[in-house]
Protein backbone atom coordinates (compact mmCIF):
# COMPACT_ATOMS: atom_id res chain seq x y z
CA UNK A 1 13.54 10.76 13.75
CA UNK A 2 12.51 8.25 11.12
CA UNK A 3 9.23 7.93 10.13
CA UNK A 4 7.48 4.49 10.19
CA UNK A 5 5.88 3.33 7.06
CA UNK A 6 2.26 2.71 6.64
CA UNK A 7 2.14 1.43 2.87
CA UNK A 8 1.83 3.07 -0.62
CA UNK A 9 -0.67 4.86 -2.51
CA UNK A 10 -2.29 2.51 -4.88
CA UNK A 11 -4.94 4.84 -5.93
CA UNK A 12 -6.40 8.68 -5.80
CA UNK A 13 -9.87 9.76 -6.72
CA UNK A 14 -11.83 12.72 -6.92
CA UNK A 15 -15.72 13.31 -6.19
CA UNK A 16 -16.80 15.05 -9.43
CA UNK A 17 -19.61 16.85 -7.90
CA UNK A 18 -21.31 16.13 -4.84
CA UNK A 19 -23.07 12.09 -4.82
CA UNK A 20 -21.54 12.16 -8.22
CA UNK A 21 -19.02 9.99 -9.88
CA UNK A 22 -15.66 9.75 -8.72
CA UNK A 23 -12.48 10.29 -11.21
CA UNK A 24 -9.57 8.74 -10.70
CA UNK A 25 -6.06 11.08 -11.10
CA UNK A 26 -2.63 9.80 -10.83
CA UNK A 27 -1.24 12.87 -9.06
CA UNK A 28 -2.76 15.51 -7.11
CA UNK A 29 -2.07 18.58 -5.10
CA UNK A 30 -3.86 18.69 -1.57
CA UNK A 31 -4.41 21.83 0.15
CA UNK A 32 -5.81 23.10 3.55
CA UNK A 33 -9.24 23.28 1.26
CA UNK A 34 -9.06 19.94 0.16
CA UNK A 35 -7.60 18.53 -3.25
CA UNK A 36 -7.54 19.74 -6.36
CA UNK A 37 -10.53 19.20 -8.62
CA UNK A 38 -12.36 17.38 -5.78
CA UNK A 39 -15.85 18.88 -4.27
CA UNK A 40 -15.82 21.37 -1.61
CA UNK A 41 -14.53 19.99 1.61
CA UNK A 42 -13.63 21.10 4.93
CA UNK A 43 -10.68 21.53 6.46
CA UNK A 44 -11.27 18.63 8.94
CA UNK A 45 -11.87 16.42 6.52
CA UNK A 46 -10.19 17.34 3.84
CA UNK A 47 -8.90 14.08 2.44
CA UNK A 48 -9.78 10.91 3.14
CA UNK A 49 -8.25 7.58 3.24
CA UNK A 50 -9.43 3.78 2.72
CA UNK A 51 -6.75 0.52 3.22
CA UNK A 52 -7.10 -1.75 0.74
CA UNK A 53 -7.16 -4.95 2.62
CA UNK A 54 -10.08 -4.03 4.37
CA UNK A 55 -11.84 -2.64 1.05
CA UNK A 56 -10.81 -6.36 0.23
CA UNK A 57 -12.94 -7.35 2.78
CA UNK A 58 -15.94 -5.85 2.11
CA UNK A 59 -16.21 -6.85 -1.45
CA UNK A 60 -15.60 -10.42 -0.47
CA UNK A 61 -18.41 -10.11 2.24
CA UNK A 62 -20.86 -8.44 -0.83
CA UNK A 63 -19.97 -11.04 -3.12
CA UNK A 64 -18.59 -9.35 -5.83
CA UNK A 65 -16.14 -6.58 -6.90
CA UNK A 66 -16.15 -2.66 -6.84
CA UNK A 67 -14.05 -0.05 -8.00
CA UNK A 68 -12.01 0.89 -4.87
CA UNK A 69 -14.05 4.74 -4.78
CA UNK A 70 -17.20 3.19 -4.50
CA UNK A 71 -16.67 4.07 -1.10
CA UNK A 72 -16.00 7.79 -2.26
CA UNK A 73 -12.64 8.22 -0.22
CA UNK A 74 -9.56 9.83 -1.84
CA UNK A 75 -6.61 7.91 -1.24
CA UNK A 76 -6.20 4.08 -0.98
CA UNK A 77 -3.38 2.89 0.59
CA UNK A 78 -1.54 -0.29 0.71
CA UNK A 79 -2.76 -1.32 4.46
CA UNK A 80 -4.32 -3.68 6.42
CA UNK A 81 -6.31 -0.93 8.12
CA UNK A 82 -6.10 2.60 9.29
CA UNK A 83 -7.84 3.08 12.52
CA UNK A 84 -4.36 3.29 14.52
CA UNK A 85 -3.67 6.60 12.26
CA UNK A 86 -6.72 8.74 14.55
CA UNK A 87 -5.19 11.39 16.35
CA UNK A 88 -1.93 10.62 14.60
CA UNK A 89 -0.17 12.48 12.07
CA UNK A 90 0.93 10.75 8.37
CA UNK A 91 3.29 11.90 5.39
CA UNK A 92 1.80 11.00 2.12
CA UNK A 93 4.40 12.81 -0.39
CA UNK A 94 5.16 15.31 0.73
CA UNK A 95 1.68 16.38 1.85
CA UNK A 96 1.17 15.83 5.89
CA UNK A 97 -2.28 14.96 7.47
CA UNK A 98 -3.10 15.41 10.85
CA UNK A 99 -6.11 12.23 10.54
CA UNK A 100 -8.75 13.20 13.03
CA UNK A 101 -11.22 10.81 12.54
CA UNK A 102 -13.09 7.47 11.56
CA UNK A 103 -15.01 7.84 8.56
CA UNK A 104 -18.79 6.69 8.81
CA UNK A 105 -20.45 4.99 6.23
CA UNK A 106 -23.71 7.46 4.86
CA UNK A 107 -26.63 5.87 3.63
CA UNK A 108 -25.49 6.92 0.01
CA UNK A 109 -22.97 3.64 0.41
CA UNK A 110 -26.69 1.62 -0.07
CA UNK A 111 -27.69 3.39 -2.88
CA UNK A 112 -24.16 3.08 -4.71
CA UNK A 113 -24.83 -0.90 -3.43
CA UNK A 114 -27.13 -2.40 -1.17
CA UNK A 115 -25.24 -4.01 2.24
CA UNK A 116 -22.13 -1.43 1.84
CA UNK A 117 -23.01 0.21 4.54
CA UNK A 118 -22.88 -2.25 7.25
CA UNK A 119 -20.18 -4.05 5.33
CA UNK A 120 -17.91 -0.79 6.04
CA UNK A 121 -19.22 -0.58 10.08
CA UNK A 122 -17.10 -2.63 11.58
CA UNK A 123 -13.45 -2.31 12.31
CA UNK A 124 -13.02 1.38 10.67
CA UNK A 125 -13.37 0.10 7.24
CA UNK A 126 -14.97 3.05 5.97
CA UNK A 127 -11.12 4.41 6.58
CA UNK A 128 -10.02 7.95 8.17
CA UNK A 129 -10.53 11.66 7.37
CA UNK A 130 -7.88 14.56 8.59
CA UNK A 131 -6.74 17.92 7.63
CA UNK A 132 -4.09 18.97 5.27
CA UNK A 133 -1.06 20.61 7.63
CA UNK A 134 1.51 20.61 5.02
CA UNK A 135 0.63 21.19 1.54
CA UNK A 136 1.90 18.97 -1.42
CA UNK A 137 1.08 16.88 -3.86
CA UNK A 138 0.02 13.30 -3.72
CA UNK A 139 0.74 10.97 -6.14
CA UNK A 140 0.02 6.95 -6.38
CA UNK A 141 3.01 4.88 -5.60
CA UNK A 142 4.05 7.44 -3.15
CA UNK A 143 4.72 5.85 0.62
CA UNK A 144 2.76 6.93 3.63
CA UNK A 145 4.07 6.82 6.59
CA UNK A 146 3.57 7.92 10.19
CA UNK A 147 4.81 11.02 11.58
CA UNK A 148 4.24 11.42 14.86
């Protein structure tokens, strides 16, 4: 069975400690607990992802550009969006995902800018969350594609 492809990794970032900044890596390796040098996480959310065309979006409804981790997710892919991903499982690597879930915009998104949080409501712009099922390592330009 072939895998359908999603897009590409054009970025990875890390939380350096938790509501702190974010560091951006070239290569990581993601885990059951999470990835590598990233804040504790759980295992059902232990990376998350953001599409870029929709980040695209939001800065164009904000007037004005952000680094891509403003939004504090992990990994952002080369994608219109992401929603159809829930429930699904993806291949980034060689890491798999099971993505469980929607990620909601905190009020933290304010504080990093004011209007980010209801920019990233709509349409699962905030991007997904799932749990690491096959460990790896992640690296940007890698392709992500669907599963199952």
């Amino acid at each position: 069975m072939s895998a359908e492809q999603v897009g590409r990794v054009l970025g990875i970032a890390v939380r350096t400690r938790k509501k702190g900044p974010m560091r951006e890596v070239e290569r990581v390796k993601a885990t059951g607990d999470g990835l590598d040098g990233d804040v504790e996480a759980t295992t059902v959310r232990a990376v998350t992802f953001i599409a870029a065309q929709q980040w695209h979006q939001v800065q164009q409804e904000l007037g004005g550009a952000m680094p891509w981790h403003t939004r504090r997710a992990n990994v952002l892919v080369e994608a219109d969006s992401l929603a159809h991903l829930i429930g699904r499982t993806i291949r980034v690597g060689d890491v798999h995902v099971r993505v469980n879930a929607e990620t909601k915009p905190c009020e933290l998104m304010d504080e990093l800018q004011p209007g980010l949080r209801a920019a990233l409501k709509p349409e699962c712009r905030g991007g997904v969350y799932g749990s690491v099922i096959q460990e790896g390592d992640i690296a940007v330009g890698d392709v992500v594609a669907l599963v199952s």
